[in-house]
PDB file of N, CA and C in Angstrom:
ATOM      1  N   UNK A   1     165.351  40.488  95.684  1.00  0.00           N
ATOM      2  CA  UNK A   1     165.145  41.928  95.817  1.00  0.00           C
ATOM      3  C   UNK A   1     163.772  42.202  96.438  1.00  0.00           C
ATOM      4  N   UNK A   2     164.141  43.024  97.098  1.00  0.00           N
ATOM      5  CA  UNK A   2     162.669  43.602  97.890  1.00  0.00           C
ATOM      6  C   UNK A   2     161.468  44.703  97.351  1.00  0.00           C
ATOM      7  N   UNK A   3     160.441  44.458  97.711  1.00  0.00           N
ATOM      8  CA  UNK A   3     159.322  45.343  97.381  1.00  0.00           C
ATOM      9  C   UNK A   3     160.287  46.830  97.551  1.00  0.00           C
ATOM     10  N   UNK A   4     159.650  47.592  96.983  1.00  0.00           N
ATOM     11  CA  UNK A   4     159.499  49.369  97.173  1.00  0.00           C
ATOM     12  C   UNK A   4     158.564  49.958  98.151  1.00  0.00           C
ATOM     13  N   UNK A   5     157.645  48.793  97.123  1.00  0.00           N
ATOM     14  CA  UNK A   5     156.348  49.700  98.179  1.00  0.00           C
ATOM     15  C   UNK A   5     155.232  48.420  98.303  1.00  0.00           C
ATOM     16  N   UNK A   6     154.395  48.085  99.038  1.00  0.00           N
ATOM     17  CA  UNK A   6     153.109  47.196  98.761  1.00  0.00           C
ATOM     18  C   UNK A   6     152.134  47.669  97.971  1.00  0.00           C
ATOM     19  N   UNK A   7     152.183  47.206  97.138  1.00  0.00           N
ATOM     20  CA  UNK A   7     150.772  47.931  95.987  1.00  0.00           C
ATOM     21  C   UNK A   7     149.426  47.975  97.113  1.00  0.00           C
ATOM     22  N   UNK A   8     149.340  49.261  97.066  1.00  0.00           N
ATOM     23  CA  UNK A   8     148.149  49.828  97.885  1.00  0.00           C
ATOM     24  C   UNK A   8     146.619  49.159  97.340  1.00  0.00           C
ATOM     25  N   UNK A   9     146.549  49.005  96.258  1.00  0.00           N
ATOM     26  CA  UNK A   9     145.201  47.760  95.742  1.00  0.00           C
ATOM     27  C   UNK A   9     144.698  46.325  96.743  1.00  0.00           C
ATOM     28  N   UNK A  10     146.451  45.905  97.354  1.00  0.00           N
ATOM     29  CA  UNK A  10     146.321  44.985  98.046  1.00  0.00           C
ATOM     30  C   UNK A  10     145.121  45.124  99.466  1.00  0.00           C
ATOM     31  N   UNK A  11     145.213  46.381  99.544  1.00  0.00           N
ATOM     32  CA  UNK A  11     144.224  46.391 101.035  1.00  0.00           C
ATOM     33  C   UNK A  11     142.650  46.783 100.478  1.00  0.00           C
ATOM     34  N   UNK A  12     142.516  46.951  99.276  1.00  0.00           N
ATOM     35  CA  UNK A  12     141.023  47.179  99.002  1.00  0.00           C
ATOM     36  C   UNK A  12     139.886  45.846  99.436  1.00  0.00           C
ATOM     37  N   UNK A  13     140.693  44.827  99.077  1.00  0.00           N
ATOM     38  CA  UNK A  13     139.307  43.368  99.741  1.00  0.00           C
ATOM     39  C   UNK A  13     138.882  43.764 101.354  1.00  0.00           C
ATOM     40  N   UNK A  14     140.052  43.953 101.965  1.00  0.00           N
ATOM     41  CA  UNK A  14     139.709  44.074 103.367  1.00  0.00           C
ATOM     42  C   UNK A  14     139.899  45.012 104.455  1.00  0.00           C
ATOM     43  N   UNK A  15     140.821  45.683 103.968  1.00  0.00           N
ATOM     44  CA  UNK A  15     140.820  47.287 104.761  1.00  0.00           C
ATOM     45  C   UNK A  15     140.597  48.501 104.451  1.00  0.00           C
ATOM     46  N   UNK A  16     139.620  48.538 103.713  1.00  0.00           N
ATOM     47  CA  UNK A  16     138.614  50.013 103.373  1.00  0.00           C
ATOM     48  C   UNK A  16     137.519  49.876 103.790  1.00  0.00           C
ATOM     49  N   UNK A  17     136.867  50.954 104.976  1.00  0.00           N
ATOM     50  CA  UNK A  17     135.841  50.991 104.908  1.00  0.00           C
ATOM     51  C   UNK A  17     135.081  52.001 104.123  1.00  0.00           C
ATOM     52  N   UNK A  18     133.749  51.895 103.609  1.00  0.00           N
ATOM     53  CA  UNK A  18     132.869  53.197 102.797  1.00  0.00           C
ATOM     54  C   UNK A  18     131.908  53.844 103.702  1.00  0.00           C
ATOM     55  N   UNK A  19     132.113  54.783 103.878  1.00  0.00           N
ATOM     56  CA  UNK A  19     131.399  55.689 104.825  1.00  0.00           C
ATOM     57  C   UNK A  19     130.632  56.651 104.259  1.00  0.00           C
ATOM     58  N   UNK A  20     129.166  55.428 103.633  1.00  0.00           N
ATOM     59  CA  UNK A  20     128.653  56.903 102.877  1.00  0.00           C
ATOM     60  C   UNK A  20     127.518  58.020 103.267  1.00  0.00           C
ATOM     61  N   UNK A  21     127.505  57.765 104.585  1.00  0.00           N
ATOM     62  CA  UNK A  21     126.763  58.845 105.009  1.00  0.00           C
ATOM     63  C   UNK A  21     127.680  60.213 105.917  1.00  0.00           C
ATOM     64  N   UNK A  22     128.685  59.804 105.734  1.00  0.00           N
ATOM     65  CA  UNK A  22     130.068  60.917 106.120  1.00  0.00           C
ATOM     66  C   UNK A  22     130.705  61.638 104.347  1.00  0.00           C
ATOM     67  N   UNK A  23     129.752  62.782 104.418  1.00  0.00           N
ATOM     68  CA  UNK A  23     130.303  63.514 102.863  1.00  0.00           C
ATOM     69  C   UNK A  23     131.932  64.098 103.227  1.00  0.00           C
ATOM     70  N   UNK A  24     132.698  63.822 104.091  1.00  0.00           N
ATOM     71  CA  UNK A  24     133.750  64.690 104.141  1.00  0.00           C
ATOM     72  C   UNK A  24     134.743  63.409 104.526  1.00  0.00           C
ATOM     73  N   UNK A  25     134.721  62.281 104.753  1.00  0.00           N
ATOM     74  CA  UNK A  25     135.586  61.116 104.521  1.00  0.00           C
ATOM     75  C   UNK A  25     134.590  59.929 104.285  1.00  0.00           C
ATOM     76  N   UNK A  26     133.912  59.693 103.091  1.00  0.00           N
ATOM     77  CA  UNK A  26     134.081  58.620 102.675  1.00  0.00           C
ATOM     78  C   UNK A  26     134.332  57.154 102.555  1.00  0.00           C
ATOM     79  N   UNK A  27     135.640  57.272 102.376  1.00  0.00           N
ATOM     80  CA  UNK A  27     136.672  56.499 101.905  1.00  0.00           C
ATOM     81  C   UNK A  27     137.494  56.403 103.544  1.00  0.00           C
ATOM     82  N   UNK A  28     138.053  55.756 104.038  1.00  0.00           N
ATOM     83  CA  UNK A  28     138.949  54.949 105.494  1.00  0.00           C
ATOM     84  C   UNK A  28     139.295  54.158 105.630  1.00  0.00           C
ATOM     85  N   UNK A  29     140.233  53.693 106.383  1.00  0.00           N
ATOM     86  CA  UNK A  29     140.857  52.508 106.488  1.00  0.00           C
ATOM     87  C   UNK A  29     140.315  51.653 107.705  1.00  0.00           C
ATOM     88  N   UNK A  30     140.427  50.499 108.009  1.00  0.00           N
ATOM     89  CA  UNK A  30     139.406  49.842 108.838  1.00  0.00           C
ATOM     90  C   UNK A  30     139.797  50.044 110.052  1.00  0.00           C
ATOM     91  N   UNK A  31     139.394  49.930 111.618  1.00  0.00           N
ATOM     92  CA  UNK A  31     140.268  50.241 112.476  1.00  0.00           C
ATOM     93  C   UNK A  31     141.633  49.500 112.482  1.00  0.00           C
ATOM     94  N   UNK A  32     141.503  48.375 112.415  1.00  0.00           N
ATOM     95  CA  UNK A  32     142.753  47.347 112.111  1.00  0.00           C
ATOM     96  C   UNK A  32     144.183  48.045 111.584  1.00  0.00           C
ATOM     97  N   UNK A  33     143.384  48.492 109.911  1.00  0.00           N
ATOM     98  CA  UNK A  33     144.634  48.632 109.338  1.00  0.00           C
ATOM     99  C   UNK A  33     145.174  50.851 109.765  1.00  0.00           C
ATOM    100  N   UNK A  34     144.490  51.117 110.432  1.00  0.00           N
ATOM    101  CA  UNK A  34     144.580  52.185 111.344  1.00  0.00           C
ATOM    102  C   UNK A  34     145.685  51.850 111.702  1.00  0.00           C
ATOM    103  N   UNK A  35     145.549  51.108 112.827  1.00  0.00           N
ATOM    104  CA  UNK A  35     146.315  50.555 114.534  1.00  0.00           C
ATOM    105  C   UNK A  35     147.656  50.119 113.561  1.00  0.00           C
ATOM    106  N   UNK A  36     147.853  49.092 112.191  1.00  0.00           N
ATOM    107  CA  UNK A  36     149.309  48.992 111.567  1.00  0.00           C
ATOM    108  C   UNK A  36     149.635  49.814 111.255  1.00  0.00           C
ATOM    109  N   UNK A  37     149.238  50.781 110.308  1.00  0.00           N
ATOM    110  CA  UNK A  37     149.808  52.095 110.077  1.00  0.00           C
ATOM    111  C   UNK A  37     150.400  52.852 111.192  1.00  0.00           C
ATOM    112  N   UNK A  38     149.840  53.434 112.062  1.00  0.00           N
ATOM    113  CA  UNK A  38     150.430  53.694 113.577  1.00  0.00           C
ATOM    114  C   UNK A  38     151.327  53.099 114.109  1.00  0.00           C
ATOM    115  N   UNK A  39     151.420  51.552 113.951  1.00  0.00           N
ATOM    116  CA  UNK A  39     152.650  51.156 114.891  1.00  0.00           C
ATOM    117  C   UNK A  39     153.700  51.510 113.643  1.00  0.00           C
ATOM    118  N   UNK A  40     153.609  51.150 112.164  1.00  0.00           N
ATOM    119  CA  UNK A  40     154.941  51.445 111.011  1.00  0.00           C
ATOM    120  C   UNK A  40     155.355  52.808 111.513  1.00  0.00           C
ATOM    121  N   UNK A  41     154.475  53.648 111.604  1.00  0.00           N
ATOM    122  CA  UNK A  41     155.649  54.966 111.813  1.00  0.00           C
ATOM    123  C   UNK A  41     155.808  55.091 113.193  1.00  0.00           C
ATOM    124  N   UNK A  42     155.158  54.494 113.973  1.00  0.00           N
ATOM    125  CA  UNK A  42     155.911  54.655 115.550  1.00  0.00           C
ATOM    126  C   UNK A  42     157.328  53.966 115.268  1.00  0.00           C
ATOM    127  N   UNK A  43     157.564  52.450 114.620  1.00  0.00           N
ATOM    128  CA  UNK A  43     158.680  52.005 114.351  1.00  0.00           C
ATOM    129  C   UNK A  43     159.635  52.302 113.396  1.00  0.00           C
ATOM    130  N   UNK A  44     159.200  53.284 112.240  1.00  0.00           N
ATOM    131  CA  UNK A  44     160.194  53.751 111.472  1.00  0.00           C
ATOM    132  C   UNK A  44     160.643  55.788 112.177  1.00  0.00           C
ATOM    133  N   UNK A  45     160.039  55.738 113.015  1.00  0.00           N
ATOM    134  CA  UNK A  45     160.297  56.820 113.884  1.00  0.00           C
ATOM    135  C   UNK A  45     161.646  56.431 115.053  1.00  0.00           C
ATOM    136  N   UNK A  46     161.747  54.833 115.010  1.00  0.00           N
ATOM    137  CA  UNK A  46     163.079  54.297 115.742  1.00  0.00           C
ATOM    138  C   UNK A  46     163.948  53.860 114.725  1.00  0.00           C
ATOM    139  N   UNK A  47     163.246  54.030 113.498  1.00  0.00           N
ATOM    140  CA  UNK A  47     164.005  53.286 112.426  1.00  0.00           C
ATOM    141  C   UNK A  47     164.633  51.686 112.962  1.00  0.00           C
ATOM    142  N   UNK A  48     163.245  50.931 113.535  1.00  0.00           N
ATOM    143  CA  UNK A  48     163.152  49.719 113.493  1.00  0.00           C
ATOM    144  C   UNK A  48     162.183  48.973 112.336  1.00  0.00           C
ATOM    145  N   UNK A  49     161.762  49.662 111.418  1.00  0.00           N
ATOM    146  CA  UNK A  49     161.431  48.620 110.239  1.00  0.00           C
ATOM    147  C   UNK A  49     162.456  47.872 109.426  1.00  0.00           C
ATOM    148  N   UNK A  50     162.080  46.958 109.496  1.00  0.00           N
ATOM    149  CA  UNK A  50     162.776  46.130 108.089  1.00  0.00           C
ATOM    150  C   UNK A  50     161.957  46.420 106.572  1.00  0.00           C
ATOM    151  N   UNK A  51     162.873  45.325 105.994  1.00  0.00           N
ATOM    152  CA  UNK A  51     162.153  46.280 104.019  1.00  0.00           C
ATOM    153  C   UNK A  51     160.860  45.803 104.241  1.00  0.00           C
ATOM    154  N   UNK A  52     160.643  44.678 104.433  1.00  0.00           N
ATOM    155  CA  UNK A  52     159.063  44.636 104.133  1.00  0.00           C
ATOM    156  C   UNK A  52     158.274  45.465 104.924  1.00  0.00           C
ATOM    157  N   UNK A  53     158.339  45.785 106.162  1.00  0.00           N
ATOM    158  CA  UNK A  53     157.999  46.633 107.125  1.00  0.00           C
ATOM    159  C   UNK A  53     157.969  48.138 106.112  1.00  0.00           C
ATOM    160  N   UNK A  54     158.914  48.636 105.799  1.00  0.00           N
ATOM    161  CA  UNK A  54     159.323  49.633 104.537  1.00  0.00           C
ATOM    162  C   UNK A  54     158.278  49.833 103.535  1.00  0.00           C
ATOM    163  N   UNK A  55     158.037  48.844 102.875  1.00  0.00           N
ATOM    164  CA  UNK A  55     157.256  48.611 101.631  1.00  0.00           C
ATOM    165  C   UNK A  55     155.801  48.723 101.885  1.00  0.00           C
ATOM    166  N   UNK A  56     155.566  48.251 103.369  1.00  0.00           N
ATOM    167  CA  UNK A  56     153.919  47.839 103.640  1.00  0.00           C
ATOM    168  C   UNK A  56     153.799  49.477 104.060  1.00  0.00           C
ATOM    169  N   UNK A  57     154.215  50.412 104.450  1.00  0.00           N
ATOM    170  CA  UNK A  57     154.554  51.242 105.078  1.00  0.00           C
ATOM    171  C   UNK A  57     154.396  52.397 103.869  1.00  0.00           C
ATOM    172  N   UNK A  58     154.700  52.078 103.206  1.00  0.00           N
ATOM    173  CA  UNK A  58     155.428  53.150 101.647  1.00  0.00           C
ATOM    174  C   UNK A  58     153.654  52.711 101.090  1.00  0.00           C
ATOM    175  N   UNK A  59     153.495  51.554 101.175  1.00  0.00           N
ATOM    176  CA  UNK A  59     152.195  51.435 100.332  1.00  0.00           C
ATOM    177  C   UNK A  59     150.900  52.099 101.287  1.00  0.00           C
ATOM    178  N   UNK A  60     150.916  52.134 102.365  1.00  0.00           N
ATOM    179  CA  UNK A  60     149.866  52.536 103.604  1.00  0.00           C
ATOM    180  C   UNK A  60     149.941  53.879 103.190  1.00  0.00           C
ATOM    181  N   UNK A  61     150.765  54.778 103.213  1.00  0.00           N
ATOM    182  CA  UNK A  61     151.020  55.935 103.194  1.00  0.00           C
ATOM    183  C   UNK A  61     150.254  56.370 101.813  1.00  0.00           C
ATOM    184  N   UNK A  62     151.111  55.609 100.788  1.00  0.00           N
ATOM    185  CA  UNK A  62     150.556  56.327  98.921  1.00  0.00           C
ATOM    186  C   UNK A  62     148.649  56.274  99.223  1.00  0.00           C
ATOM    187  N   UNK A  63     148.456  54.829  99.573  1.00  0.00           N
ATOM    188  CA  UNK A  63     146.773  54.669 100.067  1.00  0.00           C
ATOM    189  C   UNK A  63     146.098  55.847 100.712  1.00  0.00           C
ATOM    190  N   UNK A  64     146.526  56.245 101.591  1.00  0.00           N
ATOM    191  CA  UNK A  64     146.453  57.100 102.526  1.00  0.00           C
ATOM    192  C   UNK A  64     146.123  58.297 102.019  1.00  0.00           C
ATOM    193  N   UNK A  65     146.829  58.722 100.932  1.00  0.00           N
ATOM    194  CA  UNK A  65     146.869  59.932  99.936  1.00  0.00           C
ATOM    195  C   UNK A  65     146.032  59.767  98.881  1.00  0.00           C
ATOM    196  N   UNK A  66     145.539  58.885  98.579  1.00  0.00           N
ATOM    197  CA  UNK A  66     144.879  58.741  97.256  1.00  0.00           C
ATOM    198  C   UNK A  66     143.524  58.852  98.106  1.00  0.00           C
ATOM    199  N   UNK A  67     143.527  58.347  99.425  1.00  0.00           N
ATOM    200  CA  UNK A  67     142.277  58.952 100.096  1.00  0.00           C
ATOM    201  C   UNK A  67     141.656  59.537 100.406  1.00  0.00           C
ATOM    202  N   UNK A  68     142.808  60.832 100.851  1.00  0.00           N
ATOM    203  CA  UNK A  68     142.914  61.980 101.071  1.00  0.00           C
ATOM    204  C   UNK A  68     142.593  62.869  99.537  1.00  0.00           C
ATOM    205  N   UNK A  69     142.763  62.449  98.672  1.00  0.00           N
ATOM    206  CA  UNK A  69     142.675  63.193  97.223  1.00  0.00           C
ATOM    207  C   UNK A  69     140.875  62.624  96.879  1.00  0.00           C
ATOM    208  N   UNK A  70     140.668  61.927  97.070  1.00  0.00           N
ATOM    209  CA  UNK A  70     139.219  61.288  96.698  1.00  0.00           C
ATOM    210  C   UNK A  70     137.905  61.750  97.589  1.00  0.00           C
ATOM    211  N   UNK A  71     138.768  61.704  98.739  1.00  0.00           N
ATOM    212  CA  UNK A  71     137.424  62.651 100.177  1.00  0.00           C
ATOM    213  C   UNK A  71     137.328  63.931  99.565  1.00  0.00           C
ATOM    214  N   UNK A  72     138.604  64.605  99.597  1.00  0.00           N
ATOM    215  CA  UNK A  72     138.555  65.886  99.356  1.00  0.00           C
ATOM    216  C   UNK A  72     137.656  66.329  98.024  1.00  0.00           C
ATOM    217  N   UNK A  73     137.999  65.531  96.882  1.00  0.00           N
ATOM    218  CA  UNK A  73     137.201  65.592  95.756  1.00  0.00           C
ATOM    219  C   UNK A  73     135.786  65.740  95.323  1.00  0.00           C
ATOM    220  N   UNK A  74     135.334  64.686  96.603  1.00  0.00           N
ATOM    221  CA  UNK A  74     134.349  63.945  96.793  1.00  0.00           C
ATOM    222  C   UNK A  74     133.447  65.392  97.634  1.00  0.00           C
ATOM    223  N   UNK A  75     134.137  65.725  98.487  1.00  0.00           N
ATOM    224  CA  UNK A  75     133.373  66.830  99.373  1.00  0.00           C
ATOM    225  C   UNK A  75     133.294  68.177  98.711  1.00  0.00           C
ATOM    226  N   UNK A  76     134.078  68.349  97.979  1.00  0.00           N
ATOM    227  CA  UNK A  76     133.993  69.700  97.331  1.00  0.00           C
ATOM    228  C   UNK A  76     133.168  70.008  95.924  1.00  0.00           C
TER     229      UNK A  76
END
């Protein structure tokens, strides 16, 4: 059985950057894991992912949001 999602923890060793002299994002993803995120939904926009493709994808995204909830937090 396949992942759901990639536990978004997995990219904290190496694809977060801290941006702490930017008070309004923080928190980012490295250019790297940018450029994957971009191609997952260019390819689930053809609905050419496979599950793991799916899962890494499902987990990029939740990351993505918890980032978005922490900048915002963070700036206000």
């Amino acid at each position: 059985m396949k992942q759901e999602m990639k536990q978004p923890s997995s990219w904290l060793p190496n694809g977060i950057i801290l941006n702490p002299s930017d008070q309004y994002r923080p928190f980012s993803f490295t250019e790297e894991l940018q450029i994957r995120l971009e191609e997952l939904l260019e390819k689930n926009k053809e609905n050419l992912l496979d599950a793991d493709e799916k899962a890494e994808l499902a987990g990029l995204l939740e990351l993505e949001r918890i980032f978005s909830f922490i900048n915002a937090k963070l700036a206000s």
